[in-house]
Protein backbone atom coordinates (compact mmCIF):
# COMPACT_ATOMS: atom_id res chain seq x y z
CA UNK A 1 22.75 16.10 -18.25
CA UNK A 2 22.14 18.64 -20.85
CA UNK A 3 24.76 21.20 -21.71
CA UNK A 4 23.59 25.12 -22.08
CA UNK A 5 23.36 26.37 -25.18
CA UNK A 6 26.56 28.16 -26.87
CA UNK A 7 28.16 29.14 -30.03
CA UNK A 8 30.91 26.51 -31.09
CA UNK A 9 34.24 27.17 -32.52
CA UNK A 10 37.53 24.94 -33.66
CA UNK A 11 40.57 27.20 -33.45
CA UNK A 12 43.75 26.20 -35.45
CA UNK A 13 46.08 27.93 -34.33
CA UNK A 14 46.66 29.74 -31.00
CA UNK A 15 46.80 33.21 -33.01
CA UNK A 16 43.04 32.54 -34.36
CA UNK A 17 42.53 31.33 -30.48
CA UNK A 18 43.35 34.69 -28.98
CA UNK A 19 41.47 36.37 -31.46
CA UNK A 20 37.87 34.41 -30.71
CA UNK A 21 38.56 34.99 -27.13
CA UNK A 22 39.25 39.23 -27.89
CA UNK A 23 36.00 38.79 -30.12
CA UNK A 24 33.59 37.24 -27.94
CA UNK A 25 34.64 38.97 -25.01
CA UNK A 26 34.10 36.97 -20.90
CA UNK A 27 30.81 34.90 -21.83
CA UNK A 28 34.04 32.93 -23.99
CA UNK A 29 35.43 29.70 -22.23
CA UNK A 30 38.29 27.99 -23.87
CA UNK A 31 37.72 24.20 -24.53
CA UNK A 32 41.45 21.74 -23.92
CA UNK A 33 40.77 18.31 -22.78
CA UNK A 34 37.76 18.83 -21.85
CA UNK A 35 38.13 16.91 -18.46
CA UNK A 36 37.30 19.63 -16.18
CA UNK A 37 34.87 21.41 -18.08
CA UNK A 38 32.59 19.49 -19.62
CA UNK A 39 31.22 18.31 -16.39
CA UNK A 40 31.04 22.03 -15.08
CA UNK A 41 28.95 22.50 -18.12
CA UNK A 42 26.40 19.77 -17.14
CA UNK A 43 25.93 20.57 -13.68
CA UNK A 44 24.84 24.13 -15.07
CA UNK A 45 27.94 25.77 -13.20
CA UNK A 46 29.23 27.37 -16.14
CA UNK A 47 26.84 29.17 -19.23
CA UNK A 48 29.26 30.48 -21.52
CA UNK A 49 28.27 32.22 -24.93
CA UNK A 50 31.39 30.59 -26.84
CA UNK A 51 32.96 27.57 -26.63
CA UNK A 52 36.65 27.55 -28.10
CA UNK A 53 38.27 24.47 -29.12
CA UNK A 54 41.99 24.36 -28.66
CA UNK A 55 42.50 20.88 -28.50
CA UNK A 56 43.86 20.98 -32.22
CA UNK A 57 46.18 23.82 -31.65
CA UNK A 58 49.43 23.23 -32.70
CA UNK A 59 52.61 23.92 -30.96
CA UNK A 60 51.66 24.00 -27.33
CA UNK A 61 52.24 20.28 -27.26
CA UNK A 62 55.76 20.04 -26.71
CA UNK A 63 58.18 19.84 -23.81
CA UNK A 64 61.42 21.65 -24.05
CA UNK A 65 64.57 21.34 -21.71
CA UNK A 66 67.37 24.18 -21.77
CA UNK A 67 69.70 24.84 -19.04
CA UNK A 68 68.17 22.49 -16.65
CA UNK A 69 64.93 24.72 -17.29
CA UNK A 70 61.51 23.19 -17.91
CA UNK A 71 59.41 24.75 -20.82
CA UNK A 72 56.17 22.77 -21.01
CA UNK A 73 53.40 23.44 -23.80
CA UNK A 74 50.01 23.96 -22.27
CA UNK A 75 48.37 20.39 -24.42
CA UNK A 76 50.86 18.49 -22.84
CA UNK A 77 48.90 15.52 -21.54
CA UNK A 78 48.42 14.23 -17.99
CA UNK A 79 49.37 10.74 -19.12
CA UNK A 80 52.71 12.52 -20.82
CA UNK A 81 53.67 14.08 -17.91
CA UNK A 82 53.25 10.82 -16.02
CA UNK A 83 55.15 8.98 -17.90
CA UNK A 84 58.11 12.10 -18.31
CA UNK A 85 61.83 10.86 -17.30
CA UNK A 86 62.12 14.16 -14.94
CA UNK A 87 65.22 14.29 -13.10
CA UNK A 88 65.65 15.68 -9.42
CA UNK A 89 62.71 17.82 -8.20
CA UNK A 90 61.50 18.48 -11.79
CA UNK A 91 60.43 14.33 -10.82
CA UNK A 92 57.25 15.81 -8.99
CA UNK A 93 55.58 16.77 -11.83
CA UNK A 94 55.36 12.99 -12.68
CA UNK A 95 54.38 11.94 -9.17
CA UNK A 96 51.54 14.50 -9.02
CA UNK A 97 50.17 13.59 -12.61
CA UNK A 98 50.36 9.96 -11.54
CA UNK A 99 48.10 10.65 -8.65
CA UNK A 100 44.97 12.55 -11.29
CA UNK A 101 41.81 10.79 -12.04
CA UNK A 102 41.85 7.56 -13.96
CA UNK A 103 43.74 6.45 -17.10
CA UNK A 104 41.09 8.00 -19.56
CA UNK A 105 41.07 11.18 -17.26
CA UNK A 106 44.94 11.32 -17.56
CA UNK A 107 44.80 10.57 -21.50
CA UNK A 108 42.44 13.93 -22.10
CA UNK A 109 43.24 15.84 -19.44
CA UNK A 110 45.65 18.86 -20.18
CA UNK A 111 48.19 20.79 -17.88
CA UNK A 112 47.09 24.13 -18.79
CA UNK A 113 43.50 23.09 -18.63
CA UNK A 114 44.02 21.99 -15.12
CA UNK A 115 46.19 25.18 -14.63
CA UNK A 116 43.20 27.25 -15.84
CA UNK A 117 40.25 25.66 -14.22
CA UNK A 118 41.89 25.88 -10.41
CA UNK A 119 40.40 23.47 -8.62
CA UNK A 120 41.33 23.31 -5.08
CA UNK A 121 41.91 19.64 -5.07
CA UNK A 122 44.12 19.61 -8.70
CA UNK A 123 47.21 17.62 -8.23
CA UNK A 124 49.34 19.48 -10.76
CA UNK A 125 48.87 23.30 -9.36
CA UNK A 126 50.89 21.62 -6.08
CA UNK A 127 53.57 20.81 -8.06
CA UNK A 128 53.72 24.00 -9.88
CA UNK A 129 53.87 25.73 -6.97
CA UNK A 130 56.21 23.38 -5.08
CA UNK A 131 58.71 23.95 -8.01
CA UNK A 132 58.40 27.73 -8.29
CA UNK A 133 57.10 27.48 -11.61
CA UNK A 134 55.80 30.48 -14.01
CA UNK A 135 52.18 30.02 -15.85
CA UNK A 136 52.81 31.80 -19.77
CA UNK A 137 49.77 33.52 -20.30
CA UNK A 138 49.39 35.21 -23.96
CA UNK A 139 46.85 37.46 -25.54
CA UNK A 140 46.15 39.60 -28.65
CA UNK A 141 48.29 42.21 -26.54
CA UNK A 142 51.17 39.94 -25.78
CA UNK A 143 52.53 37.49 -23.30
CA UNK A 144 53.43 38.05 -19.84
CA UNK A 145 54.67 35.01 -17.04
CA UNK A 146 52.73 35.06 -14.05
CA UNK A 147 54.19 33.24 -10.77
CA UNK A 148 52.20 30.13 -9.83
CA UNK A 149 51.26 31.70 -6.68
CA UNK A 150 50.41 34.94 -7.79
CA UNK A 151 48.24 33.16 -10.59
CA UNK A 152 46.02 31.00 -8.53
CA UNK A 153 43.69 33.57 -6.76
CA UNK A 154 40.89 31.33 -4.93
CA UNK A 155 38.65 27.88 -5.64
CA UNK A 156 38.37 27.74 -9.98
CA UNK A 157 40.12 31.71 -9.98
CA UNK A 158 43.11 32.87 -11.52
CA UNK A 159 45.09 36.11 -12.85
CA UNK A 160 44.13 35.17 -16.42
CA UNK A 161 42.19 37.93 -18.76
CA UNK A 162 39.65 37.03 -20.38
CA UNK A 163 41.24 37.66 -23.97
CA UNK A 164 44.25 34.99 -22.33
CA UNK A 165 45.29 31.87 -22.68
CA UNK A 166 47.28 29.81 -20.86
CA UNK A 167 50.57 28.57 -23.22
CA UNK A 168 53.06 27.14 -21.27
CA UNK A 169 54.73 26.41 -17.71
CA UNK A 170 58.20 26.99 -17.22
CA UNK A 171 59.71 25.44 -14.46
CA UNK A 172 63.25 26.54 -13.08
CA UNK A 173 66.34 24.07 -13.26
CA UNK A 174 66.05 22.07 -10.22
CA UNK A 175 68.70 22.61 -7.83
CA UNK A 176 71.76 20.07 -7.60
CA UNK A 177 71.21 17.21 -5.25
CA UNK A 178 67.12 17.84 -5.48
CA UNK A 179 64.44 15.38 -4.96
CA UNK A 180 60.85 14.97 -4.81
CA UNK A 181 57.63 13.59 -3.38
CA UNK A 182 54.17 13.50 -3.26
CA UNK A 183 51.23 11.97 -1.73
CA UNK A 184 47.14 12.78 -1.25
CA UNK A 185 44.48 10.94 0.53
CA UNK A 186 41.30 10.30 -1.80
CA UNK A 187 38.26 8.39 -0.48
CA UNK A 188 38.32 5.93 -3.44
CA UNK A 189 41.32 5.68 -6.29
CA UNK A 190 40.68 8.10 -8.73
CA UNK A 191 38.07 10.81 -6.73
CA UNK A 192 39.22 13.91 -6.20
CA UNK A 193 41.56 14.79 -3.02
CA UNK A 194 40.28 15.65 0.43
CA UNK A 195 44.21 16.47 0.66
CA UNK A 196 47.54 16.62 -0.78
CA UNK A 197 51.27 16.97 -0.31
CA UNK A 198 54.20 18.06 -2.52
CA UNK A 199 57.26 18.58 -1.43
CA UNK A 200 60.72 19.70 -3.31
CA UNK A 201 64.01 18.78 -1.12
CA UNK A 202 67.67 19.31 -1.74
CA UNK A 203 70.80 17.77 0.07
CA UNK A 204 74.27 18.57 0.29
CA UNK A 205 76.57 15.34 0.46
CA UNK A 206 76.51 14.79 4.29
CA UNK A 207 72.42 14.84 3.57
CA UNK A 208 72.19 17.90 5.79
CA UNK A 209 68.59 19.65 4.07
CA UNK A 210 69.66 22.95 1.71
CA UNK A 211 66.43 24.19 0.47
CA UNK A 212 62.75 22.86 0.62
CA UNK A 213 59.37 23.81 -0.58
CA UNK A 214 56.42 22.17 1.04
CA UNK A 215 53.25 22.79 -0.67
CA UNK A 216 49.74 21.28 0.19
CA UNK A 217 46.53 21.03 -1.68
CA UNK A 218 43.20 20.44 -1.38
CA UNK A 219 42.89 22.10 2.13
CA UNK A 220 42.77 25.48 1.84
CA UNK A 221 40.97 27.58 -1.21
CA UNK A 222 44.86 27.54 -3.29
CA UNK A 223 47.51 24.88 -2.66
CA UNK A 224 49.90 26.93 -0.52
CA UNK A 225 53.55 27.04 0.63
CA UNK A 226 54.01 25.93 4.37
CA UNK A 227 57.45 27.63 5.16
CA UNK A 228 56.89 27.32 9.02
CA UNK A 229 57.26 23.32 8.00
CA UNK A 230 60.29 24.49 5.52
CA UNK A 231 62.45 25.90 8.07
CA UNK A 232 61.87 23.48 10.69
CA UNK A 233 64.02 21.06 8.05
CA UNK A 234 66.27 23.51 6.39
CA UNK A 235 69.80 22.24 7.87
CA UNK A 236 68.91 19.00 9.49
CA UNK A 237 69.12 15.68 7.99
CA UNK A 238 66.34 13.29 7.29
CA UNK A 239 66.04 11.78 10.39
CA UNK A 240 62.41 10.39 11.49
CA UNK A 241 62.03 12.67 14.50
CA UNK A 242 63.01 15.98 12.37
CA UNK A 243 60.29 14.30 9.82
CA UNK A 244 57.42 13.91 12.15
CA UNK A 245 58.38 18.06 13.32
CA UNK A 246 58.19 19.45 9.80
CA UNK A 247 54.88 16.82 9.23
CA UNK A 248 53.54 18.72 12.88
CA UNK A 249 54.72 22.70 12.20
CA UNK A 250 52.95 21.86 8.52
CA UNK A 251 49.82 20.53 10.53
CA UNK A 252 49.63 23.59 12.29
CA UNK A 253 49.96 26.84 10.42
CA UNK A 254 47.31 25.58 7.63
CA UNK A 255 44.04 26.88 7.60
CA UNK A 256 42.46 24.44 6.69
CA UNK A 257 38.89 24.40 5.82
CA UNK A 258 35.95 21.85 5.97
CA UNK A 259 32.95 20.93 3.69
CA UNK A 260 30.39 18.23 3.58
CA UNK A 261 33.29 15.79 2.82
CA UNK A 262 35.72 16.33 5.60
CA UNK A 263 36.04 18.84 8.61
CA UNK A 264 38.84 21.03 9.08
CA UNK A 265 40.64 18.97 11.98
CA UNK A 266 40.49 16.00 9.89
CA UNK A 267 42.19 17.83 6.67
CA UNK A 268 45.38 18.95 9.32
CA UNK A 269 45.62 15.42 10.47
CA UNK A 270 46.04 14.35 6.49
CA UNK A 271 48.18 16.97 5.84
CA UNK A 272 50.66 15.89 8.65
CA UNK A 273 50.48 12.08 7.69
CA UNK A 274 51.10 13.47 3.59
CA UNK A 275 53.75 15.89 4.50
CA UNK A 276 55.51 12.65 6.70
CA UNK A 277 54.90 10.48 3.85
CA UNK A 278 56.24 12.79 1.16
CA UNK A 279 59.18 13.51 3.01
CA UNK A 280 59.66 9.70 3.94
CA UNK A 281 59.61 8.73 0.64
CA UNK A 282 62.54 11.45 -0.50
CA UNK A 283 64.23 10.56 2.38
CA UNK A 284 64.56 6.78 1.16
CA UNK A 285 65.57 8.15 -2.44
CA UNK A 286 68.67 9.93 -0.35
CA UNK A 287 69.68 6.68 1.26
CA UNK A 288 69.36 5.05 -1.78
């Protein structure tokens, strides 16, 4: 298909970025990867008046680690992440990246571009989420840190201005004894998600559960937190029948919601076999 018509622009740097986006005002739509736009371009979705290109920007490529903390550049790659040596729950982010399109998808694709464009059924907003992570937003004005779930406001929404960019994610140190898994249910490898499932877990040394986030995605507008499902497991070991509770209590306080791909009652059933098989799959890295 045909893309609309728009002005074209290569930024350099993320200064000349900001001030492209302050100039052409909300018809402006920043240009990463290109994974997730470009096709919401050709299906006429989308008509902005300015395309910026920040796939050459430099400096928002990196990942840093201080203190256990995560400080990841908005250009970090898909395929990067995937192939990260994460440790403890900060291990999620490479299970979730793993899960995202196909190899060229993952080799283009960008974290903050997936961040930014909000789909319902993107793998790495569930992690973010799951691990309590911070989106850095920054603009001509200044930068500000936005909580993952305070940033994602509905289906391809967030809390970003229009003269902001997304910079960075910083993920918190991951707590001692922490683990990680994640699973989703696509139709064929590689299509998007009818559902998801991340989960963040952390044992003391009996492997009596200490804390736990349980996020899913793809069922309701925003991946969101199930903490009925989290306190069903806080203080109980990984046992199958304390499993198959948490996998049930998750089932049941989502709303989830049906289109022409799946019904609702459908997307609960997934999210209780996902939760389960999250949760089985940190459960054998404990025993291990």
């Amino acid at each position: 298909m045909k893309l609309p018509p728009f002005a074209y622009v290569r930024a350099r740097t993320v200064d000349e970025a900001l001030a492209l986006l302050g100039e052409a005002g909300e018809g402006a739509k920043l240009l990463a990867g290109g994974q997730s736009l470009v096709p919401v371009l050709a299906y006429r979705l989308f008509r902005p008046t300015h395309l910026v290109d920040v796939d050459s920007v430099t400096g928002l490529d990196g990942i840093a680690v201080g203190n256990g903390a995560l400080e990841i550049g908005a250009l970090v790659r898909h395929a990067r992440l995937e192939r990260a040596r994460f440790d403890g729950a900060h291990r999620l982010l490479a299970l979730a990246a793993s899960h995202i399109g196909h190899v060229p998808i993952r080799a283009r694709g960008t974290l903050g571009g997936s961040l930014a464009h909000a789909d319902p059924a993107a793998e790495l907003p569930v992690a973010a989420l799951a691990l309590d992570a911070r989106v850095v937003a920054r603009s001509s004005r200044g930068e500000r840190e936005v909580a993952v779930g305070r940033f994602l406001l509905g289906p391809f929404t967030t809390a970003l201005e229009p003269d902001e960019m997304v910079v960075a994610l910083r993920v918190p140190p991951a707590a001692p004894g922490s683990h990680a898994g994640f699973r989703e249910f696509a139709v064929r490898s590689g299509d998007f998600a009818l559902a998801s499932a991340g989960v963040v877990v952390a044992c003391d040394e009996q492997g009596a559960v200490t804390s736990a986030r349980i996020v899913v995605g793809g069922v309701e507008p925003v991946p969101r937190r199930m903490s009925d499902a989290e306190d069903v497991l806080i203080g109980e070991l990984l046992r199958a029948d304390t499993i198959a509770a948490v996998a049930g209590a998750a089932s049941v306080s989502c709303e989830a919601v049906g289109d022409r791909n799946v019904d609702a009652d459908t997307r609960r059933d997934l999210v209780a076999a996902l939760v389960r098989a999250a949760l089985i799959d940190v459960q054998a890295e404990v025993a291990a």
